[in-house]
N, C-alpha and C. Protein backbone atom coordinates (compact mmCIF):
# COMPACT_ATOMS: atom_id res chain seq x y z
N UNK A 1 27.47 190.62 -11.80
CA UNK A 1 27.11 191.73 -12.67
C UNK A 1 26.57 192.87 -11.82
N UNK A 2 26.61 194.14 -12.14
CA UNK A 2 26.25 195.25 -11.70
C UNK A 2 26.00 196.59 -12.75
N UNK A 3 25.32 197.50 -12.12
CA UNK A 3 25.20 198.76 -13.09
C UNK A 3 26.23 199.74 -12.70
N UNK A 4 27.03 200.10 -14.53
CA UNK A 4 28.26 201.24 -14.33
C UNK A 4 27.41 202.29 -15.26
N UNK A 5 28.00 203.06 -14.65
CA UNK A 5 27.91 204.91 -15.38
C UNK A 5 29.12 205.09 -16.04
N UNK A 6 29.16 205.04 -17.55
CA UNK A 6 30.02 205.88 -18.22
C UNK A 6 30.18 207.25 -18.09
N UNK A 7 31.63 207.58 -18.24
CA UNK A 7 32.08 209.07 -17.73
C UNK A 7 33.66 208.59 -18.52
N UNK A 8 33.52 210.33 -19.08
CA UNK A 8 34.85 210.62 -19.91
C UNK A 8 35.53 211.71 -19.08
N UNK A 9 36.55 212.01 -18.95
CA UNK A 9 37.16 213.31 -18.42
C UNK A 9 38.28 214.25 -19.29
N UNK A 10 38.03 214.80 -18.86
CA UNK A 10 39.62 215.73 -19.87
C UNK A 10 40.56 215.53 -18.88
N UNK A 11 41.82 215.21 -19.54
CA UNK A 11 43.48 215.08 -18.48
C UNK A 11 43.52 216.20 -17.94
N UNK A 12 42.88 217.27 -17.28
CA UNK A 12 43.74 218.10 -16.48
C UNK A 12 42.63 217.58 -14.82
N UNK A 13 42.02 216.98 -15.49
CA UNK A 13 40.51 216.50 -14.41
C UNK A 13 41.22 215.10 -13.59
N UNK A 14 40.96 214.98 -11.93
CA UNK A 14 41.28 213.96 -11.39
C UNK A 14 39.92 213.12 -11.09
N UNK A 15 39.26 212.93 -11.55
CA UNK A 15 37.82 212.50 -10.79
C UNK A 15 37.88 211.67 -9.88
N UNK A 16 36.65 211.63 -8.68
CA UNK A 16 36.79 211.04 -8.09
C UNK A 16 36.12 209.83 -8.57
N UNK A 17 36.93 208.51 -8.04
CA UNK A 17 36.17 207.20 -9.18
C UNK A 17 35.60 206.49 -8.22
N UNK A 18 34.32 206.49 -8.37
CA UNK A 18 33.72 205.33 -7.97
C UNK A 18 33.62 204.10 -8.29
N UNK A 19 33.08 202.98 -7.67
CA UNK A 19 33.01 201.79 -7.60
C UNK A 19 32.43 200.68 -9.30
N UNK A 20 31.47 202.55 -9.69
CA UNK A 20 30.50 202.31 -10.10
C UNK A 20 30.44 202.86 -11.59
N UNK A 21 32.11 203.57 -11.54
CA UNK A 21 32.30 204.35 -12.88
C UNK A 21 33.43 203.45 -13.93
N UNK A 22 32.85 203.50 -15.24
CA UNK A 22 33.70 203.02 -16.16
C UNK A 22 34.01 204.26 -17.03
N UNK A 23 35.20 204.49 -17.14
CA UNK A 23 35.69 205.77 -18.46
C UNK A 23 36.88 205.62 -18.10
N UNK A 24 37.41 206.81 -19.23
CA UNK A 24 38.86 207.46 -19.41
C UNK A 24 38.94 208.76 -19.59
N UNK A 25 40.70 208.68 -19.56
CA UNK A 25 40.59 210.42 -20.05
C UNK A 25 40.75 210.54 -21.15
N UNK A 26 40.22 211.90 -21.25
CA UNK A 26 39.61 211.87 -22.55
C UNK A 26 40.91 213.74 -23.73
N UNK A 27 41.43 213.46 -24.47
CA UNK A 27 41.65 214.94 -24.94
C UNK A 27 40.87 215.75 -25.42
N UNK A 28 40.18 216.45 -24.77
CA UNK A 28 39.08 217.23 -25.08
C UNK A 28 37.73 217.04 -24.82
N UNK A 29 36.61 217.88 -24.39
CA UNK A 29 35.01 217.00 -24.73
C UNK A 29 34.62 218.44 -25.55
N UNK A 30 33.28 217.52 -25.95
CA UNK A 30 32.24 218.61 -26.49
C UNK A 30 31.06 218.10 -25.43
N UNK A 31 30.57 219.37 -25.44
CA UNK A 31 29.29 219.26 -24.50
C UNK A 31 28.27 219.74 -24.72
N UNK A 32 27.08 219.31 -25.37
CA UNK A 32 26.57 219.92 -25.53
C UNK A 32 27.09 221.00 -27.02
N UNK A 33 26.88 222.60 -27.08
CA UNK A 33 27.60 222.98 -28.11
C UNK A 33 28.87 223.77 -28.02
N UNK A 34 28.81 223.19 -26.46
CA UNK A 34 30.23 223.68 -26.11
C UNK A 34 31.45 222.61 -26.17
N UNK A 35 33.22 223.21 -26.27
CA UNK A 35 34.07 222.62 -26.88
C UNK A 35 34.72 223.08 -25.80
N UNK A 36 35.37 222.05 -24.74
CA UNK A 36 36.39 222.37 -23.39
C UNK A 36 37.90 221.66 -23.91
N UNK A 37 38.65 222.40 -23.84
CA UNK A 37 40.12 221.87 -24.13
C UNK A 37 40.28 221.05 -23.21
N UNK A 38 41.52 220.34 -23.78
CA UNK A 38 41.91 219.44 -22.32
C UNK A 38 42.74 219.92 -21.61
N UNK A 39 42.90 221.22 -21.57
CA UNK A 39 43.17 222.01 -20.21
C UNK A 39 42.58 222.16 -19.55
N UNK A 40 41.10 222.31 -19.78
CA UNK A 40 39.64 222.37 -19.21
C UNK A 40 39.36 221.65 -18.17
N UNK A 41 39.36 221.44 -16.74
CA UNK A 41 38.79 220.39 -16.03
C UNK A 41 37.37 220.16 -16.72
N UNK A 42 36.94 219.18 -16.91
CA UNK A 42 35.40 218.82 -17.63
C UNK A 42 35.08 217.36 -17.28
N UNK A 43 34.19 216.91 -17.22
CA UNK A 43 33.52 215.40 -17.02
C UNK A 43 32.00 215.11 -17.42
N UNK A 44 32.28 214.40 -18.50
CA UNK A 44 31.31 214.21 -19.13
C UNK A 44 29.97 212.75 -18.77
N UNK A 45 29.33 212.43 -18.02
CA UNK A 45 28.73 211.28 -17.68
C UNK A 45 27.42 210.79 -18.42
N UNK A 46 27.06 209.61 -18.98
CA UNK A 46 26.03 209.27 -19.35
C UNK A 46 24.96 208.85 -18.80
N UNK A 47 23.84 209.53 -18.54
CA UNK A 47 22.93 209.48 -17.72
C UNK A 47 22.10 208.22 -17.28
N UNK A 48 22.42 207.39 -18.49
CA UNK A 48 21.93 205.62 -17.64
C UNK A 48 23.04 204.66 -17.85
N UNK A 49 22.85 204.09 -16.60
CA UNK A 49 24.12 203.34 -15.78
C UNK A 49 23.10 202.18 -17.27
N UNK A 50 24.44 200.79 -17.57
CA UNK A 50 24.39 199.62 -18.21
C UNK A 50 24.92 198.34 -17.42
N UNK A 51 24.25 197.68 -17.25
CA UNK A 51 24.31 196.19 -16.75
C UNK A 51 25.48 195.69 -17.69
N UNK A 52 26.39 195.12 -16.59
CA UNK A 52 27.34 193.91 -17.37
C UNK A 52 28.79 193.49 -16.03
N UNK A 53 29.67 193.27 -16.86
CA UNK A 53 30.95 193.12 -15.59
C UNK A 53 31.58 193.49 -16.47
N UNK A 54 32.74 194.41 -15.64
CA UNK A 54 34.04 195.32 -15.58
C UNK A 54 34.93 194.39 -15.64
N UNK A 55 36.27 193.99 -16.32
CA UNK A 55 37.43 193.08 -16.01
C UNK A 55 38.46 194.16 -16.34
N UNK A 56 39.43 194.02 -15.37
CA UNK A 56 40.32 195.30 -15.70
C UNK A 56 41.71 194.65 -15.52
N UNK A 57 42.76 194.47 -16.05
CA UNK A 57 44.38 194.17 -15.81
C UNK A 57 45.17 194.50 -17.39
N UNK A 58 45.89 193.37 -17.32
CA UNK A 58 47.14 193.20 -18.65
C UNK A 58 45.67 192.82 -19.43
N UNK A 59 46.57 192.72 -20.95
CA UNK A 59 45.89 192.22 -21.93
C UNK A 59 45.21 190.24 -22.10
N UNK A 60 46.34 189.84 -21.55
CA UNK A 60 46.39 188.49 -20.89
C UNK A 60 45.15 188.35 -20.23
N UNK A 61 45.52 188.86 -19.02
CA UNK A 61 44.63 188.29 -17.76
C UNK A 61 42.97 188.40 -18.18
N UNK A 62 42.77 189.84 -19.14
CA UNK A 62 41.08 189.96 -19.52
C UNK A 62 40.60 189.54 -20.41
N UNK A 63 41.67 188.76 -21.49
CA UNK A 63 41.30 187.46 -22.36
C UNK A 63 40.65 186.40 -21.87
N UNK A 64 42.09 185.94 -20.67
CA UNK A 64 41.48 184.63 -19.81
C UNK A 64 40.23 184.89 -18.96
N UNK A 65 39.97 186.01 -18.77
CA UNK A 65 38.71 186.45 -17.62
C UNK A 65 37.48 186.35 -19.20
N UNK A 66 37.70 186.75 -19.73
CA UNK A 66 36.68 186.81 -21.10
C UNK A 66 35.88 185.44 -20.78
N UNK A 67 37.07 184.08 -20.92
CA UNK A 67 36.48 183.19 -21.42
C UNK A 67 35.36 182.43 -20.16
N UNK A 68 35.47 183.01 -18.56
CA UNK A 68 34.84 182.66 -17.62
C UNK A 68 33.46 183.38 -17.83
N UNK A 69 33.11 184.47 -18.58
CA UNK A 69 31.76 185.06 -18.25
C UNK A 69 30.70 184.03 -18.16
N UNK A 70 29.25 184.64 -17.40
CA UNK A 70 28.76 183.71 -17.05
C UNK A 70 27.64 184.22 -18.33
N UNK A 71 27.76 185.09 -18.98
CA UNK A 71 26.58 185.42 -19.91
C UNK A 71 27.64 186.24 -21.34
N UNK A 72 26.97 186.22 -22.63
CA UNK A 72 27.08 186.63 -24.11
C UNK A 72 26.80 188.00 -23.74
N UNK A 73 27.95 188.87 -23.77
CA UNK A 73 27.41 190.11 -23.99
C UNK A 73 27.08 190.40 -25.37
N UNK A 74 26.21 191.98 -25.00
CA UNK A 74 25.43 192.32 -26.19
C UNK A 74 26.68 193.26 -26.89
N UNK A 75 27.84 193.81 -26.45
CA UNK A 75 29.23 194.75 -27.03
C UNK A 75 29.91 194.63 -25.78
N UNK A 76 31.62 194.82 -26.22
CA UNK A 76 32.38 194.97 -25.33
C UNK A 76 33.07 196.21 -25.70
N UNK A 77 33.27 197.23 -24.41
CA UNK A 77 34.17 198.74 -24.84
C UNK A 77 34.92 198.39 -24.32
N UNK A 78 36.51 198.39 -24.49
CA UNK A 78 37.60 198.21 -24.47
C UNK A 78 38.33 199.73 -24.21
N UNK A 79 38.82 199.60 -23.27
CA UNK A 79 39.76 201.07 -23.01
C UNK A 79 41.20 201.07 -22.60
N UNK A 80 41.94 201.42 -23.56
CA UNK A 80 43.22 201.39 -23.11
C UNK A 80 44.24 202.35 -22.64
N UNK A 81 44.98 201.99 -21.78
CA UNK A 81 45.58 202.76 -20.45
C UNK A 81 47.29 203.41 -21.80
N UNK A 82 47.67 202.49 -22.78
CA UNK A 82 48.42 202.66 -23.35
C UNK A 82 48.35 202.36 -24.90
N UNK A 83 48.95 203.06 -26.04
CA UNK A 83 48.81 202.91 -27.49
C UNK A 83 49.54 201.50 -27.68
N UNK A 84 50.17 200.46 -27.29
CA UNK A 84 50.97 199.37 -27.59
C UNK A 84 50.08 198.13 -27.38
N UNK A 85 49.82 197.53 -28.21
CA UNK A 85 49.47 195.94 -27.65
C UNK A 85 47.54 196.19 -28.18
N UNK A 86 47.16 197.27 -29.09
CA UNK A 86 45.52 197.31 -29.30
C UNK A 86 45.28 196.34 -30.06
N UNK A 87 46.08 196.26 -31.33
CA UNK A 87 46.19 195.51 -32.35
C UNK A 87 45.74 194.21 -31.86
N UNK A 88 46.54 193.35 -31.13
CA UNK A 88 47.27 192.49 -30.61
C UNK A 88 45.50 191.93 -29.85
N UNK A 89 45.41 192.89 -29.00
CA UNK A 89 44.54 192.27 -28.10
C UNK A 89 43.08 192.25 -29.31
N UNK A 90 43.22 192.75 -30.11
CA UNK A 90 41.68 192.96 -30.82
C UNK A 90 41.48 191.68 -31.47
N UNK A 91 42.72 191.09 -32.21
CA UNK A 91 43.07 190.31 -32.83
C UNK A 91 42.52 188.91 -31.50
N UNK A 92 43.20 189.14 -30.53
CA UNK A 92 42.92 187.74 -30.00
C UNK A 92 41.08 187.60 -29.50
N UNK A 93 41.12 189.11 -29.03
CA UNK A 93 39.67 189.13 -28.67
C UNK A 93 38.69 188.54 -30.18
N UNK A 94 38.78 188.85 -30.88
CA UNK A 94 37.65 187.98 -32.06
C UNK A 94 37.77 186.90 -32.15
N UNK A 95 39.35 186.22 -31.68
CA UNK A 95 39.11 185.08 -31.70
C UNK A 95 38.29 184.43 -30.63
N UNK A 96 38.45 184.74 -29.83
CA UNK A 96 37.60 184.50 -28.12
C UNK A 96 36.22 185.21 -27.98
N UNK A 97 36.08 186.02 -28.51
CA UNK A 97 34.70 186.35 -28.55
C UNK A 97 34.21 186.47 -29.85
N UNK A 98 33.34 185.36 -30.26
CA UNK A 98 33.37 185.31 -31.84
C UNK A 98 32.12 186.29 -31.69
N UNK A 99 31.77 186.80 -32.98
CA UNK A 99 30.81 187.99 -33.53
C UNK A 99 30.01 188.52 -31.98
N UNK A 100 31.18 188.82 -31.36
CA UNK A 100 30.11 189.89 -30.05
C UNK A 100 31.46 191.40 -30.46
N UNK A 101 30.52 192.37 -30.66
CA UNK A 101 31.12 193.93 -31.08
C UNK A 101 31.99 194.32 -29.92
N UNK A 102 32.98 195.35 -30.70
CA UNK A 102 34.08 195.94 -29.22
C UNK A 102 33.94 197.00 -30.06
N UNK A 103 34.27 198.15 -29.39
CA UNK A 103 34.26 199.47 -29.17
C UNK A 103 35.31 200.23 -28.45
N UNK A 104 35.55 201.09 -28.37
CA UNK A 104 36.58 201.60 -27.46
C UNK A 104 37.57 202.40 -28.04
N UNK A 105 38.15 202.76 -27.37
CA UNK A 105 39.85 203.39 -27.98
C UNK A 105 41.30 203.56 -26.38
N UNK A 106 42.29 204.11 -26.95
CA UNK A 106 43.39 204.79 -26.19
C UNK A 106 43.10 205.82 -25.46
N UNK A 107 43.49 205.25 -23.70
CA UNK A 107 42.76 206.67 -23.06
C UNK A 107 44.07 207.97 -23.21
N UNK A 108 43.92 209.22 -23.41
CA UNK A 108 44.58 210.31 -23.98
C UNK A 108 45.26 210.84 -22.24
N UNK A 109 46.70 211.24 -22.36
CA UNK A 109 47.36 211.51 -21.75
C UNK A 109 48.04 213.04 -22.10
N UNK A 110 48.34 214.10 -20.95
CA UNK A 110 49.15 215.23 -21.22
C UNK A 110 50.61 214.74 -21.17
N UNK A 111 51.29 215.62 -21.89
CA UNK A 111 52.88 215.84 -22.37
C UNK A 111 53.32 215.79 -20.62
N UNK A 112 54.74 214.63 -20.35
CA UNK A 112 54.71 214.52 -19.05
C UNK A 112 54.19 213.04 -18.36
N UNK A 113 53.15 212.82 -18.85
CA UNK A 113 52.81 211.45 -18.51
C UNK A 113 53.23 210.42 -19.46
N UNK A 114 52.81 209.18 -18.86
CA UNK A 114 53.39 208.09 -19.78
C UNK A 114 51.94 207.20 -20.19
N UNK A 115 50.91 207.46 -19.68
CA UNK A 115 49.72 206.26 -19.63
C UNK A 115 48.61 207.57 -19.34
N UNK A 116 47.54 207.07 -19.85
CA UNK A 116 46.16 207.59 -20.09
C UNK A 116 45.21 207.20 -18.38
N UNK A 117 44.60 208.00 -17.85
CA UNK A 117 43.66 207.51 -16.43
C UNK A 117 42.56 206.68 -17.11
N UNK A 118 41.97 205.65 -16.43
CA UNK A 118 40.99 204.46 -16.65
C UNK A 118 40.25 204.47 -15.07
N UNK A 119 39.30 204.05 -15.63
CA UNK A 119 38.07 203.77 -14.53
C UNK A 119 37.48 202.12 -14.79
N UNK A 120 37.56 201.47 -14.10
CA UNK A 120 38.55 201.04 -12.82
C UNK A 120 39.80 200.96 -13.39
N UNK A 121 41.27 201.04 -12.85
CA UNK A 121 42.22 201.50 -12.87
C UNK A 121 42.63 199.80 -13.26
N UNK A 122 43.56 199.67 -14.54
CA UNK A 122 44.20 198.37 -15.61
C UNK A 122 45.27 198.60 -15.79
N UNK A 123 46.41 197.26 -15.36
CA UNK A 123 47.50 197.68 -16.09
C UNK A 123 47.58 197.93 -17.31
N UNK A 124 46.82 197.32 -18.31
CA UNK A 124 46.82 197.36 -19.85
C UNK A 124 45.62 198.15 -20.13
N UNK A 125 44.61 197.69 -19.53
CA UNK A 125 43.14 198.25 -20.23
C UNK A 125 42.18 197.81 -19.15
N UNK A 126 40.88 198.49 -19.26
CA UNK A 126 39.99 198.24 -18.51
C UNK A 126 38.72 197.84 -19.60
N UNK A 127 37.82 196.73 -19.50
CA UNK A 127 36.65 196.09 -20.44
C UNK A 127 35.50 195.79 -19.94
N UNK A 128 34.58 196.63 -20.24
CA UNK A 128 32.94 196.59 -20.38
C UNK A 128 32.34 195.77 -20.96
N UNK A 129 32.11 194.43 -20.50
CA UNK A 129 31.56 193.24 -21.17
C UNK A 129 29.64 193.68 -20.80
N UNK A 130 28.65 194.32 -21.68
CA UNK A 130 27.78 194.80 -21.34
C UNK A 130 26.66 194.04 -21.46
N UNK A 131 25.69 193.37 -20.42
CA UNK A 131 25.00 192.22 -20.66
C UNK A 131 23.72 192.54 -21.87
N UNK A 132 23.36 193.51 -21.62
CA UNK A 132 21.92 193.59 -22.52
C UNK A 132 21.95 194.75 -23.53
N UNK A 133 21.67 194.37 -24.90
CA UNK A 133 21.17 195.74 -25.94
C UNK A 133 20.64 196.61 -25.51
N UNK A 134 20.32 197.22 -23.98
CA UNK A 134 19.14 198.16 -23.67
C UNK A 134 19.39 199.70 -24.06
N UNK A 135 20.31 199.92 -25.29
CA UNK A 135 20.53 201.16 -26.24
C UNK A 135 21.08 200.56 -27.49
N UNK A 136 21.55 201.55 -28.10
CA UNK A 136 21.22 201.38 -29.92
C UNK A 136 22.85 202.07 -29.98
N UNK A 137 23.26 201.77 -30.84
CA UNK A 137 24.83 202.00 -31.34
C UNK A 137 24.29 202.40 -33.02
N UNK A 138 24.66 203.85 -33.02
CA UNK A 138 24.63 204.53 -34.55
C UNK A 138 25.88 204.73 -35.03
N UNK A 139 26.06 204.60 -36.46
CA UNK A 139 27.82 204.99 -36.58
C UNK A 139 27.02 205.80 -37.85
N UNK A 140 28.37 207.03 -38.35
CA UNK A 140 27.95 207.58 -39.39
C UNK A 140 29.40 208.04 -40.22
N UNK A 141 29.51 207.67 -41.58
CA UNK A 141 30.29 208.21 -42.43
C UNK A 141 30.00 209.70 -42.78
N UNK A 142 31.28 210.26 -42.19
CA UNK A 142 30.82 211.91 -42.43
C UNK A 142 31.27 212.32 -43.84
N UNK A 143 31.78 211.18 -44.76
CA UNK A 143 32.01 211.63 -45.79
C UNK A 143 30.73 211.68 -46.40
N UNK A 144 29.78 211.18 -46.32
CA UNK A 144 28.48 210.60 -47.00
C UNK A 144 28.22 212.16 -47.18
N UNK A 145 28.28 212.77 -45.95
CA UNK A 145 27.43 214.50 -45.55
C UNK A 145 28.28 215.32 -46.01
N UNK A 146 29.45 215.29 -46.35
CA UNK A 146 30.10 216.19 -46.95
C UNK A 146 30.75 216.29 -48.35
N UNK A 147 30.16 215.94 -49.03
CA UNK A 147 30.56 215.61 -50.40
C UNK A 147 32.21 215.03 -50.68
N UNK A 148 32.89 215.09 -49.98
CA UNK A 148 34.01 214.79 -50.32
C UNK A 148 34.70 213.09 -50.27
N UNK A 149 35.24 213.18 -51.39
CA UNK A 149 36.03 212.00 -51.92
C UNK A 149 37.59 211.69 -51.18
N UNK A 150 37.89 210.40 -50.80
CA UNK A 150 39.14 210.31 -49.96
C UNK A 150 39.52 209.10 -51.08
N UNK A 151 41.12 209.00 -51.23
CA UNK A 151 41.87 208.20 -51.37
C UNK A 151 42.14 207.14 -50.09
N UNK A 152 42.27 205.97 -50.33
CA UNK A 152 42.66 205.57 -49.32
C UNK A 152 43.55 204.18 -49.04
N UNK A 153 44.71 203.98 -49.03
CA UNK A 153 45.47 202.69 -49.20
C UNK A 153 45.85 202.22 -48.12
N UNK A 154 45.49 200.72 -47.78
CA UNK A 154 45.41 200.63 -46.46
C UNK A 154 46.71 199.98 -46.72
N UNK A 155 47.50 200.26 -45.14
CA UNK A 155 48.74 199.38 -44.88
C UNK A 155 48.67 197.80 -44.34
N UNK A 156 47.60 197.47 -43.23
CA UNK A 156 47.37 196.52 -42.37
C UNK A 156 45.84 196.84 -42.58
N UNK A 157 44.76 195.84 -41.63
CA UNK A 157 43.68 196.00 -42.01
C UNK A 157 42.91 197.09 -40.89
N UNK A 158 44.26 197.29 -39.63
CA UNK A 158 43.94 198.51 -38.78
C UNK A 158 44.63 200.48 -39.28
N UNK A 159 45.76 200.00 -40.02
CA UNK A 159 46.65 201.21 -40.93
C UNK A 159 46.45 201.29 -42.50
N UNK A 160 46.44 202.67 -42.62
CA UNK A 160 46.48 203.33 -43.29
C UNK A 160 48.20 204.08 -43.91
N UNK A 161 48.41 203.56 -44.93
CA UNK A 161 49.62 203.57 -45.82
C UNK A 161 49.27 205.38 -46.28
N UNK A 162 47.95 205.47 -46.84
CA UNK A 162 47.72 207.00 -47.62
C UNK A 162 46.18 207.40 -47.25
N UNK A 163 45.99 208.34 -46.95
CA UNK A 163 44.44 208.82 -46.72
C UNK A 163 44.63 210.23 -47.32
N UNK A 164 44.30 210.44 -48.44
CA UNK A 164 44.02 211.85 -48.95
C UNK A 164 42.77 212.30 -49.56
N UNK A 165 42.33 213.70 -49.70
CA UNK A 165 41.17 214.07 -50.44
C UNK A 165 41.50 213.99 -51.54
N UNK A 166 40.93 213.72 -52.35
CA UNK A 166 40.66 213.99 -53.64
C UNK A 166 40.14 215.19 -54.43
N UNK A 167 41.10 216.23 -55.16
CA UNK A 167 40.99 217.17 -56.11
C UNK A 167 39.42 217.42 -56.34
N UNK A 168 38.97 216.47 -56.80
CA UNK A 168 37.42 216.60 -57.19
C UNK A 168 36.83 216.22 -56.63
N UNK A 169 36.51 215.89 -55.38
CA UNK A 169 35.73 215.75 -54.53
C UNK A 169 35.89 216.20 -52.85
């Protein structure tokens, strides 16, 4: 185990990656109350590094690496290098890691490329198995704050068949 620094970048940004950095690229940041396109070179870093281990390859190989940890993480962020196979791996990951949280998404690529940049560099994805709660995870429904009403019919329990507003709300 060791301490990583999260860091996001915008695709026009090459960062230099350290040993010690976990992120992706990112389409777009906000900073602060500023809004950098992802034309923008920008890099966004979180100011305290988190204890845990990095496993980075195929979807395969960081399943089977899952099941060697030597400690229960407190969340795992999951970052993927490509949109194919999220489903897939989320699905097996709950089975293998029963009630420990994942997080994450698809790292964002410009028109031209084929795959999203990752820190440390995965054929499939790179995973933040993070040893200790030593921060707080808030989520917020922005519908709650904005009065508005959504339709919503799900296709799968990750898709969405229809998502619309609603007339009166």
């Amino acid at each position: 185990m060791k301490d990583y620094q999260i860091s996001l970048w915008n695709e026009a940004c090459s960062p230099t990656k350290g040993p010690d950095i976990f992120g992706c690229s990112v389409h777009g940041l906000s900073l602060g109350r500023k809004w950098y396109d992802p034309e923008v070179c920008s890099i966004a870093s979180w100011g305290n590094k988190l204890t845990g281990q990095v496993i980075s390859g195929t979807c395969q190989s960081v399943l089977n690496s899952l099941k060697g940890l030597p400690f229960t993480p407190a969340v795992c962020i999951a970052l993927f290098r490509h949109g194919s196979g999220v489903d897939s791996f989320l699905r097996l990951f709950s089975l293998t890691m029963l009630n420990i949280p994942v997080i994450g998404g698809v790292a964002s690529f410009l028109s031209g490329n084929s795959a999203g940049d990752l820190s440390p560099d995965g054929e499939d994805l790179t995973l933040f198995a993070v040893n200790n709660a030593n921060f707080e995870i808030n989520t917020l429904n922005i519908y709650d704050h904005t009065g508005i009403s959504v339709e919503v019919k799900r296709k799968t329990d990750r898709e969405f068949e229809l998502l619309k507003i609603l007339p009166d709300g």
